[in-house]
C-alpha atoms as a PDB file:
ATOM      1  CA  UNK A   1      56.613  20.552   9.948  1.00  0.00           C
ATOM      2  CA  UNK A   2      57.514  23.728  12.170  1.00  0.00           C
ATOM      3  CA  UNK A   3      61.007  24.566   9.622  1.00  0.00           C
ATOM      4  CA  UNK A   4      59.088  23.958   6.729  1.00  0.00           C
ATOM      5  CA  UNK A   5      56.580  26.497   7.377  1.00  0.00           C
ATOM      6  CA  UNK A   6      59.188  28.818   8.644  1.00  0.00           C
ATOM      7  CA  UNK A   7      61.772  28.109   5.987  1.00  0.00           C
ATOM      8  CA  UNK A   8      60.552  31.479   4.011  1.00  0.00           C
ATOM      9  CA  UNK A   9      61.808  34.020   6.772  1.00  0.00           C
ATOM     10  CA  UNK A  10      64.443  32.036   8.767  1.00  0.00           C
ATOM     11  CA  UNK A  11      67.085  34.166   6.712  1.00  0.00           C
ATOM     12  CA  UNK A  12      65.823  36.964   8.623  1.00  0.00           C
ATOM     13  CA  UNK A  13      67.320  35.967  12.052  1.00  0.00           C
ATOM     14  CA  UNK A  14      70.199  35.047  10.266  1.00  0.00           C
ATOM     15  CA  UNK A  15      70.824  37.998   8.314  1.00  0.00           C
ATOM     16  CA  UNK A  16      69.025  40.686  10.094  1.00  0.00           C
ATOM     17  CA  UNK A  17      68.380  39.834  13.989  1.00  0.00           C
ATOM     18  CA  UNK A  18      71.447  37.951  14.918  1.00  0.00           C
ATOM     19  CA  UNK A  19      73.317  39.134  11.823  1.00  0.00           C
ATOM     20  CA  UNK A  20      76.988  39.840  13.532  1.00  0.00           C
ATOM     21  CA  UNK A  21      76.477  35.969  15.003  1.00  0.00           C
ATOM     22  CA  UNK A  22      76.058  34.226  11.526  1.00  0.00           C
ATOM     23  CA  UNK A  23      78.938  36.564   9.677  1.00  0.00           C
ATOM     24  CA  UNK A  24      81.631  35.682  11.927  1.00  0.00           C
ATOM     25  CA  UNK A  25      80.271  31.796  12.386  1.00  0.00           C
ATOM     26  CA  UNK A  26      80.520  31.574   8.460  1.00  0.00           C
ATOM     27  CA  UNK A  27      84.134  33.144   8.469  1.00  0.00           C
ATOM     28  CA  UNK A  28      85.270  30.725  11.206  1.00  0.00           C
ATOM     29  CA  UNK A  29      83.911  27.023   9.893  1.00  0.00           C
ATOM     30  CA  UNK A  30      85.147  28.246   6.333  1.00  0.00           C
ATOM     31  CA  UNK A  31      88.911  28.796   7.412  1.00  0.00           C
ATOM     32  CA  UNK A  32      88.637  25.064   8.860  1.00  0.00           C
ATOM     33  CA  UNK A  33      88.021  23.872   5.443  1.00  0.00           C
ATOM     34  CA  UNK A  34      90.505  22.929   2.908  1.00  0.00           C
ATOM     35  CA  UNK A  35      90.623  22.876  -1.025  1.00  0.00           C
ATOM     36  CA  UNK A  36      90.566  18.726  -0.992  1.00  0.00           C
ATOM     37  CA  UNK A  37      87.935  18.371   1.576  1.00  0.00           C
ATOM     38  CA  UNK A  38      84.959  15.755   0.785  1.00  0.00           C
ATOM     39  CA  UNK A  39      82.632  17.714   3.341  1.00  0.00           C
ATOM     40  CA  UNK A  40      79.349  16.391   4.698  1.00  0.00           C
ATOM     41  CA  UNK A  41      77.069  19.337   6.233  1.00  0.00           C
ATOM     42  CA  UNK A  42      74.215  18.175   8.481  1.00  0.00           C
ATOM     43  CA  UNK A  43      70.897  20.053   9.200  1.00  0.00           C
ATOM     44  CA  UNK A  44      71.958  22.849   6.276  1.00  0.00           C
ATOM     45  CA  UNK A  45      68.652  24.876   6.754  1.00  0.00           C
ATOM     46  CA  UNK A  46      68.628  27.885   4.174  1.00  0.00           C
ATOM     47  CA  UNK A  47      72.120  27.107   2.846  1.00  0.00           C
ATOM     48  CA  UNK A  48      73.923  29.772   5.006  1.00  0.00           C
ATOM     49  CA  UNK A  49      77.039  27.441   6.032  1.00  0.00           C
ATOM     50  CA  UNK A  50      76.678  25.844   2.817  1.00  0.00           C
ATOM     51  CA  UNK A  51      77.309  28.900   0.915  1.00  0.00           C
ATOM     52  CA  UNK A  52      80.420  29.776   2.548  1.00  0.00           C
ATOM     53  CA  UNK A  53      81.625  25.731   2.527  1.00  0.00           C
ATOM     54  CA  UNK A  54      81.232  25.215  -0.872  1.00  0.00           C
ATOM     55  CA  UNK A  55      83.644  27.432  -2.535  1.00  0.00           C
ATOM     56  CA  UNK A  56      86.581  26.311   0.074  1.00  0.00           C
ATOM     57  CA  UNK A  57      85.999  22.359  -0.594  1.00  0.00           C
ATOM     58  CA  UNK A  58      86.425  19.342  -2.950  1.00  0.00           C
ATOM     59  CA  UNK A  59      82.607  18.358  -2.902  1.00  0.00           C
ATOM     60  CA  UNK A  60      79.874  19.324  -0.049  1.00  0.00           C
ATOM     61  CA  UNK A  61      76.878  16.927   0.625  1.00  0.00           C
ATOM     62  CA  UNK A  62      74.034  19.288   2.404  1.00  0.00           C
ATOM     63  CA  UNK A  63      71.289  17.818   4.264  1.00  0.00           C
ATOM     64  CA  UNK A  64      68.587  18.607   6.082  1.00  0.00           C
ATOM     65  CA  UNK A  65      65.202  17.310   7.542  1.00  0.00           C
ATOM     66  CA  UNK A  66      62.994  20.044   6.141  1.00  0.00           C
ATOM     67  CA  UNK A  67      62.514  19.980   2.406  1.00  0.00           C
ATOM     68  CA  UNK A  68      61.446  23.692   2.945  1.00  0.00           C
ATOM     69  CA  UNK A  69      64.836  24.488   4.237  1.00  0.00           C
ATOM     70  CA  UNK A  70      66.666  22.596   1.226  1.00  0.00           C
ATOM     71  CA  UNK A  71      64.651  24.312  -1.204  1.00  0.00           C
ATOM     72  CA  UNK A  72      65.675  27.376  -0.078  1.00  0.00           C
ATOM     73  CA  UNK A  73      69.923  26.341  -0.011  1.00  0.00           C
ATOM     74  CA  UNK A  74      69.859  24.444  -3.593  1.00  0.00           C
ATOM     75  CA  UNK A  75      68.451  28.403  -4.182  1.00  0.00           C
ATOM     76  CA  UNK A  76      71.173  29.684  -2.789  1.00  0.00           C
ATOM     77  CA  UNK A  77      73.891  27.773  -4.057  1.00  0.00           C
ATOM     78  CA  UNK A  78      73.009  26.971  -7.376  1.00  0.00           C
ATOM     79  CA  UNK A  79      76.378  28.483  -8.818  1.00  0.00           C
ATOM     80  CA  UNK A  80      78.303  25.814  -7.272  1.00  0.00           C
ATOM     81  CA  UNK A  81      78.423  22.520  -9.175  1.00  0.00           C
ATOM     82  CA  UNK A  82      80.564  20.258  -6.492  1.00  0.00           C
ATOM     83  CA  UNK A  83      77.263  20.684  -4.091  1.00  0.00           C
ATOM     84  CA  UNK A  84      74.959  17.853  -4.114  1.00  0.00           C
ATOM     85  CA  UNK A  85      71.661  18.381  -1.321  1.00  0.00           C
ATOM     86  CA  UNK A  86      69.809  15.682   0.178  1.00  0.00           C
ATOM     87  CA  UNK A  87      66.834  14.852   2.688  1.00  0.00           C
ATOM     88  CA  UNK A  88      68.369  13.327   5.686  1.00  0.00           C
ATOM     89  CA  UNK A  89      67.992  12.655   9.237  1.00  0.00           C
ATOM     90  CA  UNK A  90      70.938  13.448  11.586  1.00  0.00           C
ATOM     91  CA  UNK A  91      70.404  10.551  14.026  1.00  0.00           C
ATOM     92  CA  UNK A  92      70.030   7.969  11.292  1.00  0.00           C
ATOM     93  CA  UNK A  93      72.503   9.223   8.209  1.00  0.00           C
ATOM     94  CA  UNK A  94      72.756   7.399   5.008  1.00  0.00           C
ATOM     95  CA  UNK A  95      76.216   7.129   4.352  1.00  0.00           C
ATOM     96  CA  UNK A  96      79.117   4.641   4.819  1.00  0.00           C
ATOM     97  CA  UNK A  97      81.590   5.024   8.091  1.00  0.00           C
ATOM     98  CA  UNK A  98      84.687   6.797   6.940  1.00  0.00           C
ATOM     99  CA  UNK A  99      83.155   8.962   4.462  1.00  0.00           C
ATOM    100  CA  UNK A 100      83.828  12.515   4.766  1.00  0.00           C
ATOM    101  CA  UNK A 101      86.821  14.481   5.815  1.00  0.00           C
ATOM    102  CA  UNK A 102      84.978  17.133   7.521  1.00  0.00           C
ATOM    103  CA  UNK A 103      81.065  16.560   9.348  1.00  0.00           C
ATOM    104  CA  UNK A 104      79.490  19.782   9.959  1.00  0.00           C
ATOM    105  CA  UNK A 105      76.315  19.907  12.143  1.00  0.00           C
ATOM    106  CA  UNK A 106      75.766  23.521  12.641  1.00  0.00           C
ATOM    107  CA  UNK A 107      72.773  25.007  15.044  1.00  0.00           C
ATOM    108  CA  UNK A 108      71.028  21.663  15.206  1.00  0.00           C
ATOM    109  CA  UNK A 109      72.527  19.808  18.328  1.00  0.00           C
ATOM    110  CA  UNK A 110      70.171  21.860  21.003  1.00  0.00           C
ATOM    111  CA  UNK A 111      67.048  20.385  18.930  1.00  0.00           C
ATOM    112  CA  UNK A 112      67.885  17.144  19.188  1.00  0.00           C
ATOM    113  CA  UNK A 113      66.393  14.403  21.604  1.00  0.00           C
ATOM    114  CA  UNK A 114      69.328  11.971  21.676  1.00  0.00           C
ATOM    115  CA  UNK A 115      72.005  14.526  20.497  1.00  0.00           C
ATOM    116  CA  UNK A 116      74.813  12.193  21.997  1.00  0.00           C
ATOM    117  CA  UNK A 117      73.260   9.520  19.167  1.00  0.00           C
ATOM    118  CA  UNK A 118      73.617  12.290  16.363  1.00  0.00           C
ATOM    119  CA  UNK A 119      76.949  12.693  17.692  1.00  0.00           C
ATOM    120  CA  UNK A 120      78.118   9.476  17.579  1.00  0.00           C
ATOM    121  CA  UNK A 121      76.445   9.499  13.397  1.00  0.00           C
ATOM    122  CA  UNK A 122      78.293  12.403  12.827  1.00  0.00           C
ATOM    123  CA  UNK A 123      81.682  10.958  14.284  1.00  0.00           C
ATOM    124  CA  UNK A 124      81.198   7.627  12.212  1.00  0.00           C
ATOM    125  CA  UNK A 125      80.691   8.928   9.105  1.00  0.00           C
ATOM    126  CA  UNK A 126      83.926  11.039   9.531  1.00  0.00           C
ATOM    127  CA  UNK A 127      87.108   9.810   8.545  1.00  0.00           C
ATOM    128  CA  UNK A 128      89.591   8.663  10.934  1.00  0.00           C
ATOM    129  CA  UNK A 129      91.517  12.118  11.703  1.00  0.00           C
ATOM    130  CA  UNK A 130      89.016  13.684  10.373  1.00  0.00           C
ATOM    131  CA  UNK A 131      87.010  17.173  11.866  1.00  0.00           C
ATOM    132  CA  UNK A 132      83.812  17.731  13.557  1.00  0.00           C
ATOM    133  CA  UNK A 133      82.420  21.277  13.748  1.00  0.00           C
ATOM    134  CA  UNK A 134      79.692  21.952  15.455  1.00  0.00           C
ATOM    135  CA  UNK A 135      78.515  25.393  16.149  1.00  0.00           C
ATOM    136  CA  UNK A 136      75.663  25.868  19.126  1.00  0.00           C
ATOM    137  CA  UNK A 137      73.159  28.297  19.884  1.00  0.00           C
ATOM    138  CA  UNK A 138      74.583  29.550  24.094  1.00  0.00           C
ATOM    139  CA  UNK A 139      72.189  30.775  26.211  1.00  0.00           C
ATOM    140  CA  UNK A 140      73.415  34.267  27.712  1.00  0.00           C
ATOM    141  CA  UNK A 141      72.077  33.172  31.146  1.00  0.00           C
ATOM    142  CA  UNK A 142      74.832  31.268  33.767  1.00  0.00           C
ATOM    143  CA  UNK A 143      72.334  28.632  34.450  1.00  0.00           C
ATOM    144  CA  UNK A 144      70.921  26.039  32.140  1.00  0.00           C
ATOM    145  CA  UNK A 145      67.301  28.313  32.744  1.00  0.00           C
ATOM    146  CA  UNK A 146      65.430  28.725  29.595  1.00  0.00           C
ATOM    147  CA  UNK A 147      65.947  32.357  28.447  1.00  0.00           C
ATOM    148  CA  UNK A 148      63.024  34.576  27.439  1.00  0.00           C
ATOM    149  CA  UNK A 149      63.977  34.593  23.960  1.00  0.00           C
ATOM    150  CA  UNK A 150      64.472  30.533  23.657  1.00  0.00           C
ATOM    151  CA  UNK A 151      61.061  30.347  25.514  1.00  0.00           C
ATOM    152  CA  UNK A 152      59.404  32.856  22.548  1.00  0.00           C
ATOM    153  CA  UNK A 153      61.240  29.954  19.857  1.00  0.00           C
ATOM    154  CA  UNK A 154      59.593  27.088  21.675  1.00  0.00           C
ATOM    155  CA  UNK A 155      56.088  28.755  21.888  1.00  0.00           C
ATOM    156  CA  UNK A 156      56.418  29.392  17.690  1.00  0.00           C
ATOM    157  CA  UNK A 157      57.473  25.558  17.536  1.00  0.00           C
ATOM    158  CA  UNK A 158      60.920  25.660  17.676  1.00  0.00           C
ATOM    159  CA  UNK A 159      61.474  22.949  20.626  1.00  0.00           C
ATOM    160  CA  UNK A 160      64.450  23.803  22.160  1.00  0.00           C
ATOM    161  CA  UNK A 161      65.555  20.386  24.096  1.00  0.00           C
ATOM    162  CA  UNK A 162      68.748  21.851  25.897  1.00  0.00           C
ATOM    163  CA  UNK A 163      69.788  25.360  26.682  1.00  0.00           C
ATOM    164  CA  UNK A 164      73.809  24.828  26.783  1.00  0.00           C
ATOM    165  CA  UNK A 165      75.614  27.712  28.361  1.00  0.00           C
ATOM    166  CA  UNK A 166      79.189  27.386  27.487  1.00  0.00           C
ATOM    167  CA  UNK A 167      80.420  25.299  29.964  1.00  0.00           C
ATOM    168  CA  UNK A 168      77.704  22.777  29.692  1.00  0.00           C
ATOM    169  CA  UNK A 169      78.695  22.629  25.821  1.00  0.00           C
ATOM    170  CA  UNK A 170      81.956  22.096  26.586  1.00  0.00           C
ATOM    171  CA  UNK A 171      81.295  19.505  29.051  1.00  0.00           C
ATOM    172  CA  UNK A 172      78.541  17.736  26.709  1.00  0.00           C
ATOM    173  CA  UNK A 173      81.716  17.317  24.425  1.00  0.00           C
ATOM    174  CA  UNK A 174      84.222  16.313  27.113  1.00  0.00           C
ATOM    175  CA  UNK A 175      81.777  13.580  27.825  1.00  0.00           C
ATOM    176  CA  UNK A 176      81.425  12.063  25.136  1.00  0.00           C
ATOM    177  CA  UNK A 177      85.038  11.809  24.818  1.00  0.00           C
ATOM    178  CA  UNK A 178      86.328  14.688  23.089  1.00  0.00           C
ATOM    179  CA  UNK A 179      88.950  16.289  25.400  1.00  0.00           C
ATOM    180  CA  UNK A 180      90.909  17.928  22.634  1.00  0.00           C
ATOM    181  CA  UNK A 181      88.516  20.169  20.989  1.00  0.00           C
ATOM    182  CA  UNK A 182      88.961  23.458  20.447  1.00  0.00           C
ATOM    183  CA  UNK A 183      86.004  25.855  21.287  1.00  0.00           C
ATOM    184  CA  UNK A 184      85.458  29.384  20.045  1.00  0.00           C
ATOM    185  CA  UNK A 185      82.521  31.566  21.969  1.00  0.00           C
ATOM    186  CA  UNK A 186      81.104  33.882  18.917  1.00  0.00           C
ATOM    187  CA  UNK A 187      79.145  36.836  20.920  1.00  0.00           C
ATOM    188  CA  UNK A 188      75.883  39.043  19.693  1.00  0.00           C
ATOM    189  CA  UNK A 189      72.256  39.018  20.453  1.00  0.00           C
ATOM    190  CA  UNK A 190      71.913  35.297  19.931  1.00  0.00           C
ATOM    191  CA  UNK A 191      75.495  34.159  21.273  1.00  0.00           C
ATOM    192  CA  UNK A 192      77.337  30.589  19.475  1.00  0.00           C
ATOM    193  CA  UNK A 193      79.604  28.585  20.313  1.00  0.00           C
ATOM    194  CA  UNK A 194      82.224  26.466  18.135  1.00  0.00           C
ATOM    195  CA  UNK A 195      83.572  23.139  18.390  1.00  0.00           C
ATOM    196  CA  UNK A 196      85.993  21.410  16.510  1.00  0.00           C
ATOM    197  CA  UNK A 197      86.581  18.273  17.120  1.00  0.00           C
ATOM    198  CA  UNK A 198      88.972  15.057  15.946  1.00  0.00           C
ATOM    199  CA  UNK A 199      87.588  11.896  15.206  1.00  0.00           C
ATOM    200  CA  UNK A 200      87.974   9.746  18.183  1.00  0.00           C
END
């Protein structure tokens, strides 16, 4: 599997390439989380949400569909005891409706081929009144084009199955019925977007 094998140096982009992206992303999903929070994170890669959820929460479950990527986040938050990690799919989760407080789904959505069935996971397993956040990679361009540097991800295996510009992300959402979220645009090299949502 493509994240497995790239598992090793995806902290690289994170920290290093798109560095200014990820610091302020981290900052903004942890202010949205509160001390009693039972918080389910979704497609966790290398633990770099995780590590910022985790000390602002009750209890964190952090999945992924790359063992590679989980090895690498139980790694990185081994000093926190209320974090449990698990293998999961996004489109098919494990876990009762009305679960978690908070569903966080961060990067993952722009991957996906059904994301509007991941959605609707994510939204069941939420509890009613609950919050969805869902960061996005944006492509810079104003057209739904595939950018040079999304075209270089897809070549290396990283299949890119929609190029949201910000309005597209915010109608994606709209959509699906969401017309009260609240979006933040986070700006760098690789540019993301934020979504909070309420549990319909």
């Amino acid at each position: 599997m493509f994240w497995d094998h790239v598992a090793g140096v995806y902290d690289i982009f994170a920290n290093v390439i798109n560095a200014k992206v990820h610091r302020e992303l981290c900052e903004k999903v942890a202010a949205f989380i509160a001390a009693d929070d039972e918080v389910l994170e979704c497609a966790c890669g290398t633990g770099m949400l995780s590590a910022h959820i985790a000390p602002e929460c009750k209890s964190l479950v952090a999945t992924d569909f790359s063992s590679g990527m989980l090895k690498r986040a139980r790694a990185k938050c081994r000093k926190y005891a209320n974090v449990e990690f698990k293998l999961a799919n996004i489109s098919a989760l494990d876990f009762a409706d009305n679960t978690f407080d908070v569903v966080v789904a961060g990067n993952v959505i722009h991957l996906l081929d059904e994301p509007e069935a991941a959605l609707c996971e994510l939204d069941r397993v939420c509890k009613a009144g609950g919050k969805l956040i869902i960061p996005t990679y944006m492509n810079k361009r104003a057209h739904d084009d595939t950018s040079g540097f999304i075209k270089a991800l897809g070549k290396a295996g990283a299949d890119f199955k929609k190029q949201f510009t910000f309005s597209s992300y915010k109608r994606f959402f709209a959509d699906a019925g969401y017309t009260d979220a609240v979006y933040t645009m986070i700006e760098g090299r690789v540019p993301c977007a934020l979504a909070v949502l309420r549990k319909r």
